[in-house]
N, C-alpha and C. Protein backbone atom coordinates (compact mmCIF):
# COMPACT_ATOMS: atom_id res chain seq x y z
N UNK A 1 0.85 -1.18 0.00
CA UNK A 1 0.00 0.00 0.00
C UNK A 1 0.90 1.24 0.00
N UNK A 2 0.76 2.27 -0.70
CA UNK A 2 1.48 3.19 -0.77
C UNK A 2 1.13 4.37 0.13
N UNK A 3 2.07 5.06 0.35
CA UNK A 3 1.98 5.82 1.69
C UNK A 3 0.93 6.58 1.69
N UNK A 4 0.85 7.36 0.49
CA UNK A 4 -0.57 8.40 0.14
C UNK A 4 -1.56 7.54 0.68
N UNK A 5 -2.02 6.38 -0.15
CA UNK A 5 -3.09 5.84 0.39
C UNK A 5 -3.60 5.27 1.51
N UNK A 6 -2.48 4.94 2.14
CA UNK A 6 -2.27 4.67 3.71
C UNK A 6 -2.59 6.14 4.32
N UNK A 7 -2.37 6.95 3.97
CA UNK A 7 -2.85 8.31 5.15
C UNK A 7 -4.09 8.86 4.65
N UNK A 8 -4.71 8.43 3.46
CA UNK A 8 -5.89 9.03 2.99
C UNK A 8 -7.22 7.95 3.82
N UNK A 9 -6.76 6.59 3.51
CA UNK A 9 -7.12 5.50 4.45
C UNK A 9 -7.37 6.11 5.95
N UNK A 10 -6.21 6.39 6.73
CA UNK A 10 -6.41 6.54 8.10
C UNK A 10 -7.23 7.91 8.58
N UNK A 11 -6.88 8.82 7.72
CA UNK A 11 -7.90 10.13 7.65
C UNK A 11 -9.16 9.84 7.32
N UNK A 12 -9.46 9.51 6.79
CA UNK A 12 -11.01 9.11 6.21
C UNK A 12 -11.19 8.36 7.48
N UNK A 13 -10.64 7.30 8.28
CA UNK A 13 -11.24 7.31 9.32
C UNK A 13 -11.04 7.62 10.62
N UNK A 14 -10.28 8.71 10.87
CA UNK A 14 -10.26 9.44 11.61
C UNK A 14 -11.31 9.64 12.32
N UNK A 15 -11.88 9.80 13.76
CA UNK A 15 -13.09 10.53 14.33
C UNK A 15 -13.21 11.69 14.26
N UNK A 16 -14.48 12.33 14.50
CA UNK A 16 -14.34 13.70 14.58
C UNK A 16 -14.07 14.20 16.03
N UNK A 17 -13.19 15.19 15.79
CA UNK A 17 -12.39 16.26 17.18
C UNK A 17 -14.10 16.61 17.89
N UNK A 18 -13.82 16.64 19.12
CA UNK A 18 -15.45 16.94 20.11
C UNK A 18 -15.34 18.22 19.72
N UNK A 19 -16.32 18.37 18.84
CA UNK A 19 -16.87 19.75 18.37
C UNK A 19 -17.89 20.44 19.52
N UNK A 20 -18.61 21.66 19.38
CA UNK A 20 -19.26 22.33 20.37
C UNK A 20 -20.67 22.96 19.75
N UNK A 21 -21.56 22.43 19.37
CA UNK A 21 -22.82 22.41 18.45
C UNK A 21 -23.23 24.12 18.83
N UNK A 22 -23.04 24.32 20.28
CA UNK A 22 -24.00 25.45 20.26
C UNK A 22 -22.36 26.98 19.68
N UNK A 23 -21.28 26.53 19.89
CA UNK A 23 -20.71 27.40 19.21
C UNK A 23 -20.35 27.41 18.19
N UNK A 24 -20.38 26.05 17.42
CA UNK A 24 -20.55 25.85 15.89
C UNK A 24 -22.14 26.60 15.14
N UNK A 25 -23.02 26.78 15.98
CA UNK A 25 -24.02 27.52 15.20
C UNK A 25 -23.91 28.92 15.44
N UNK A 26 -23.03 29.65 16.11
CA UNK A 26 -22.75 31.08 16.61
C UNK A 26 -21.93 30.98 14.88
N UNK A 27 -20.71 30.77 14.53
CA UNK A 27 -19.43 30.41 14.38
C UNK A 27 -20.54 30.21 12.36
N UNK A 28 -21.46 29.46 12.56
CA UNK A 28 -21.95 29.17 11.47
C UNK A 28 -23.10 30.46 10.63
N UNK A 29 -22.80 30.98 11.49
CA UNK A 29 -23.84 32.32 11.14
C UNK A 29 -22.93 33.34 10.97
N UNK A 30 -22.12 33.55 12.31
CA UNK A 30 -21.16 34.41 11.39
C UNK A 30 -20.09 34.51 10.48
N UNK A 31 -19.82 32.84 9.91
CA UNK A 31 -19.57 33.08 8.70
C UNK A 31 -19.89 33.77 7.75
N UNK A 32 -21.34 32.98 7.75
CA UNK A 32 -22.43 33.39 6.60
C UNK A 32 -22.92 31.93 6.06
N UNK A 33 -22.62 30.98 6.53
CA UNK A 33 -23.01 29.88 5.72
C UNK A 33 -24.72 29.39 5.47
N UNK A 34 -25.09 30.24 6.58
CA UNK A 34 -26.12 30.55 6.36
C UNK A 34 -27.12 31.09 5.06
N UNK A 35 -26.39 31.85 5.15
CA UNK A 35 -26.59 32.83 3.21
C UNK A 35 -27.38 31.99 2.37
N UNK A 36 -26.31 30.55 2.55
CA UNK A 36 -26.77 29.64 1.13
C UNK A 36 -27.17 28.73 1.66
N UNK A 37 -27.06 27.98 2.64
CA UNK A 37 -27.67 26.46 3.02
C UNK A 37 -28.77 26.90 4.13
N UNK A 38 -28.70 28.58 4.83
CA UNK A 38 -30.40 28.40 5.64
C UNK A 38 -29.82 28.25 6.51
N UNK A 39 -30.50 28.81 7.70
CA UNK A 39 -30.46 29.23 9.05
C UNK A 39 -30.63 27.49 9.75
N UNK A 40 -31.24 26.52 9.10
CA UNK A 40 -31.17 25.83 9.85
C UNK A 40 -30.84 24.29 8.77
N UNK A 41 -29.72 24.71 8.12
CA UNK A 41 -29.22 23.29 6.86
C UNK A 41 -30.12 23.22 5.95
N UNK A 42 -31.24 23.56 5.75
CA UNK A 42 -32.60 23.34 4.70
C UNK A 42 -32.06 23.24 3.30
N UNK A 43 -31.03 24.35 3.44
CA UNK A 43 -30.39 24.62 1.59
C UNK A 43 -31.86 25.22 0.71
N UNK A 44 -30.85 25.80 -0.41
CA UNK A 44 -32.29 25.98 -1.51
C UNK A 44 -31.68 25.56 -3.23
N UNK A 45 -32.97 25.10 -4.06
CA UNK A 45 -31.93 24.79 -5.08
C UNK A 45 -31.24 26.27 -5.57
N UNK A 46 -31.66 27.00 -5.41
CA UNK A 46 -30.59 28.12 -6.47
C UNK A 46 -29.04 28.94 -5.03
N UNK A 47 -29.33 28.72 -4.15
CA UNK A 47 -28.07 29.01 -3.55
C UNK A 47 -27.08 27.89 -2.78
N UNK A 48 -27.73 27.00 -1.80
CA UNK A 48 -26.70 25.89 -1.89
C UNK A 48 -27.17 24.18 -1.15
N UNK A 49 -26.63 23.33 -0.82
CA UNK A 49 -27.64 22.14 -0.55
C UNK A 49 -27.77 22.34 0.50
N UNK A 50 -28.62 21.26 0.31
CA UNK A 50 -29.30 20.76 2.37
C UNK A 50 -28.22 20.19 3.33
N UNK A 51 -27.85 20.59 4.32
CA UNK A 51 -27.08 20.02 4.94
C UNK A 51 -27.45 19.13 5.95
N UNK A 52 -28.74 19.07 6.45
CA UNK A 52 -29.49 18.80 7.47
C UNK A 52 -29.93 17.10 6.87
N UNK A 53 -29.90 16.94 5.48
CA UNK A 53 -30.63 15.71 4.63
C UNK A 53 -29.34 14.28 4.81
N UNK A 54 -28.29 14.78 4.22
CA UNK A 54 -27.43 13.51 4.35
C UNK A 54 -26.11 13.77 5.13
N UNK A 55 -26.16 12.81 6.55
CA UNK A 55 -25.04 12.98 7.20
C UNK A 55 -24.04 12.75 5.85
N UNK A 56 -22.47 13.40 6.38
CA UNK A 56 -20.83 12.88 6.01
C UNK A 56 -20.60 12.59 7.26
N UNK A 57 -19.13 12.63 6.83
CA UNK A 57 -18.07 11.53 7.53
C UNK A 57 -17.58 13.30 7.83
N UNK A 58 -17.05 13.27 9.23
CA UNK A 58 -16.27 14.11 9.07
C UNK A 58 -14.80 14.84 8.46
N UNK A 59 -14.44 13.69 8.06
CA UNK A 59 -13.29 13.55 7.02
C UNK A 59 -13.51 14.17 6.07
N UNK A 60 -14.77 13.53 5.09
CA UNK A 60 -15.25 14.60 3.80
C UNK A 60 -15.80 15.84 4.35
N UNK A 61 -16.28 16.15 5.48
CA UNK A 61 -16.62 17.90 5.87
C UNK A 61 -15.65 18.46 5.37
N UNK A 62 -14.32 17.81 6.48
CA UNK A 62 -13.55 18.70 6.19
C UNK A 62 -12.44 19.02 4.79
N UNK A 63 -12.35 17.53 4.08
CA UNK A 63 -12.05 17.75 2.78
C UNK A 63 -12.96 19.03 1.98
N UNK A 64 -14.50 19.23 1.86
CA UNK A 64 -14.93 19.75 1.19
C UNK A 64 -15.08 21.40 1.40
N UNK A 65 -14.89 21.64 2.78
CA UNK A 65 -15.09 22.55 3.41
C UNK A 65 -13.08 23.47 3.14
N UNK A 66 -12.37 22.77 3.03
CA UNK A 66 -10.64 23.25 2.70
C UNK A 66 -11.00 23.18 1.02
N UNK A 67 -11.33 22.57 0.49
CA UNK A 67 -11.13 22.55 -1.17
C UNK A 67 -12.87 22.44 -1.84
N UNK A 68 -13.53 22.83 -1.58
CA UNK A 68 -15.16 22.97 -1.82
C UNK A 68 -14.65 22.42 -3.84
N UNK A 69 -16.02 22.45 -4.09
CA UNK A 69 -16.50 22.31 -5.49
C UNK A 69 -17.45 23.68 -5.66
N UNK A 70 -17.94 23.63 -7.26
CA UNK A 70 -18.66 24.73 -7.58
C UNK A 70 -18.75 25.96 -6.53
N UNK A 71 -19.69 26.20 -6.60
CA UNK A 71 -19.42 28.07 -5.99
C UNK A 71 -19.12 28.41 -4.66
N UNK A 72 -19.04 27.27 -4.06
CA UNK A 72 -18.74 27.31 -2.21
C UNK A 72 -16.93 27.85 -2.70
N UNK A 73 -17.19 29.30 -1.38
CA UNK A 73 -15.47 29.53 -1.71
C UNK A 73 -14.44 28.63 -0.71
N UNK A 74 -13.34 28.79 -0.50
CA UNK A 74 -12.73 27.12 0.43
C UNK A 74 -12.66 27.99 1.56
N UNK A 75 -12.61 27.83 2.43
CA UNK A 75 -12.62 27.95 4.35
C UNK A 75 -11.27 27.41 4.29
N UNK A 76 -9.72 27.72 4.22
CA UNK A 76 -9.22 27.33 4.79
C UNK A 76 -8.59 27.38 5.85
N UNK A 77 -7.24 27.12 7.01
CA UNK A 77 -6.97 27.21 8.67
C UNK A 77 -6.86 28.45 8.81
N UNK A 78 -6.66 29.35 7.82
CA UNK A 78 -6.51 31.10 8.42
C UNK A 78 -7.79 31.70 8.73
N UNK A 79 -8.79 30.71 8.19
CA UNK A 79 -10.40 31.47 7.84
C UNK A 79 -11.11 30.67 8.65
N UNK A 80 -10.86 29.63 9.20
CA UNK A 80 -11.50 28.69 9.96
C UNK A 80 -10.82 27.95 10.17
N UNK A 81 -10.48 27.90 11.65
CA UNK A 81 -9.29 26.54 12.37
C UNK A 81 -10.08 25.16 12.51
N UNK A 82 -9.46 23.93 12.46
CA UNK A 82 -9.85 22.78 12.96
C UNK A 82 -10.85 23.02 13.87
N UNK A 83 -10.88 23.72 15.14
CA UNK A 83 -11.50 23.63 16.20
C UNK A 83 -13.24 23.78 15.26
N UNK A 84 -12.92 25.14 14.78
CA UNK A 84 -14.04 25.92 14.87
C UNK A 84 -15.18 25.39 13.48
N UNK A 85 -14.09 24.27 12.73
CA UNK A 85 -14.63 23.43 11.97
C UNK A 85 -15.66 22.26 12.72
N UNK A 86 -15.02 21.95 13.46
CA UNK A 86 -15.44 20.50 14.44
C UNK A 86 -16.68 21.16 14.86
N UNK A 87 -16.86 22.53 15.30
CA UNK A 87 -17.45 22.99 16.09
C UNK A 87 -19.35 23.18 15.17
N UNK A 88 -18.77 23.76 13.84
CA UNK A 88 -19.91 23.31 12.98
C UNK A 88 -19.82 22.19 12.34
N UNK A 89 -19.18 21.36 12.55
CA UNK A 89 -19.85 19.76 12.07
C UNK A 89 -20.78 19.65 13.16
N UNK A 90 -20.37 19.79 14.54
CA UNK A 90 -21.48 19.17 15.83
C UNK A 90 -22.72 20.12 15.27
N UNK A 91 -22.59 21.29 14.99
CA UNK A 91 -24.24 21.87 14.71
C UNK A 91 -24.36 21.28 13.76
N UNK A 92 -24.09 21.40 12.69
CA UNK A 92 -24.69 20.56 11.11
C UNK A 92 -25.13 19.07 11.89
N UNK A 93 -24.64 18.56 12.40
CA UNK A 93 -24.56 17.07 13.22
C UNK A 93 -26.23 17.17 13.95
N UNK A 94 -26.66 18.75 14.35
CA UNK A 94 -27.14 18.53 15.40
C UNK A 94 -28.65 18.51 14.68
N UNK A 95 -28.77 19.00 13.53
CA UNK A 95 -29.86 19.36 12.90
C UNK A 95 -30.67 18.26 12.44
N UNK A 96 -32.48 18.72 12.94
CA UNK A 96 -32.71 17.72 12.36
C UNK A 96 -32.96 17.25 11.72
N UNK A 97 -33.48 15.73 11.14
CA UNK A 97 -33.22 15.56 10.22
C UNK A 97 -34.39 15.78 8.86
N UNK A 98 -34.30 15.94 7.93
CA UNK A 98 -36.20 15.85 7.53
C UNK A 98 -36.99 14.27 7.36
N UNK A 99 -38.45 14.98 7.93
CA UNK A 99 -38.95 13.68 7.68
C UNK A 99 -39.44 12.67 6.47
N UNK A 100 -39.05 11.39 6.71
CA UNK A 100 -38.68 11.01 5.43
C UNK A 100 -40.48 10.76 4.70
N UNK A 101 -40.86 10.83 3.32
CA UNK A 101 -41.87 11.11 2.82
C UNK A 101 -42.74 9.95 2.73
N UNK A 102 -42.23 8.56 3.21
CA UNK A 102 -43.32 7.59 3.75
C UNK A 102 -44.03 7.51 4.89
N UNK A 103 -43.53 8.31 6.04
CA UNK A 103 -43.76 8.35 7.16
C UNK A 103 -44.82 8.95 7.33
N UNK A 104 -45.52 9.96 6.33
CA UNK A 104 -46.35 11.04 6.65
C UNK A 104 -47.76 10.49 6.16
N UNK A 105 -48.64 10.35 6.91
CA UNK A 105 -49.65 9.23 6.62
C UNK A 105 -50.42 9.66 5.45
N UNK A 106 -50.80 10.97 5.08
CA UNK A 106 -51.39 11.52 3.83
C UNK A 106 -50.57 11.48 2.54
N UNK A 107 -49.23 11.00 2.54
CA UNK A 107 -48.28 10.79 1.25
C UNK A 107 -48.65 8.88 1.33
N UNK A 108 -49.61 8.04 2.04
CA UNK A 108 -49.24 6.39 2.11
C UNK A 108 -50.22 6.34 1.00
């Protein structure tokens, strides 16, 4: 196994650092991440997804959150430290979840 893949391996399963939900949602607002995914993960299609719909791994948070895709700009350690990352995974973590569309007896 080559070394890269051996540390991409052990990162990916890495746990997540004890984040702090209620200062990850202080921390998550005044970013702004709000802006695009909603005061409470909802997302919209024209500004950005739901965060509240499909847990990650905290590994990919934080991959996506240092090197984002499409229009998310990257957060990286000068703009947001480890801590204060961990800190909104526990809020994103904390949200709940939506209910799923069999459950609701007027959709059976």
């Amino acid at each position: 196994m080559s070394v890269v893949l051996l540390f991409v391996t052990l990162f990916m399963q890495t746990p997540a650092p004890r984040g702090n939900a209620a200062d990850g949602k202080v921390l998550y607002q005044k970013i702004g991440c709000y802006q695009c995914h909603g005061l409470e993960g909802q997302g919209a299609t024209a500004t950005g997804p739901r965060l509240s719909q499909n847990p990650i791994t905290y590994a990919r948070f934080m991959a996506y959150i240092r090197k984002p895709t499409g229009e998310m700009p990257p957060y990286t350690e000068k703009v947001v430290s480890d801590q204060q990352a961990a800190d909104i995974f526990a809020f994103i973590q904390s949200l709940p979840r939506p209910t799923p569309p069999e459950s609701i007896p007027l959709l059976k």
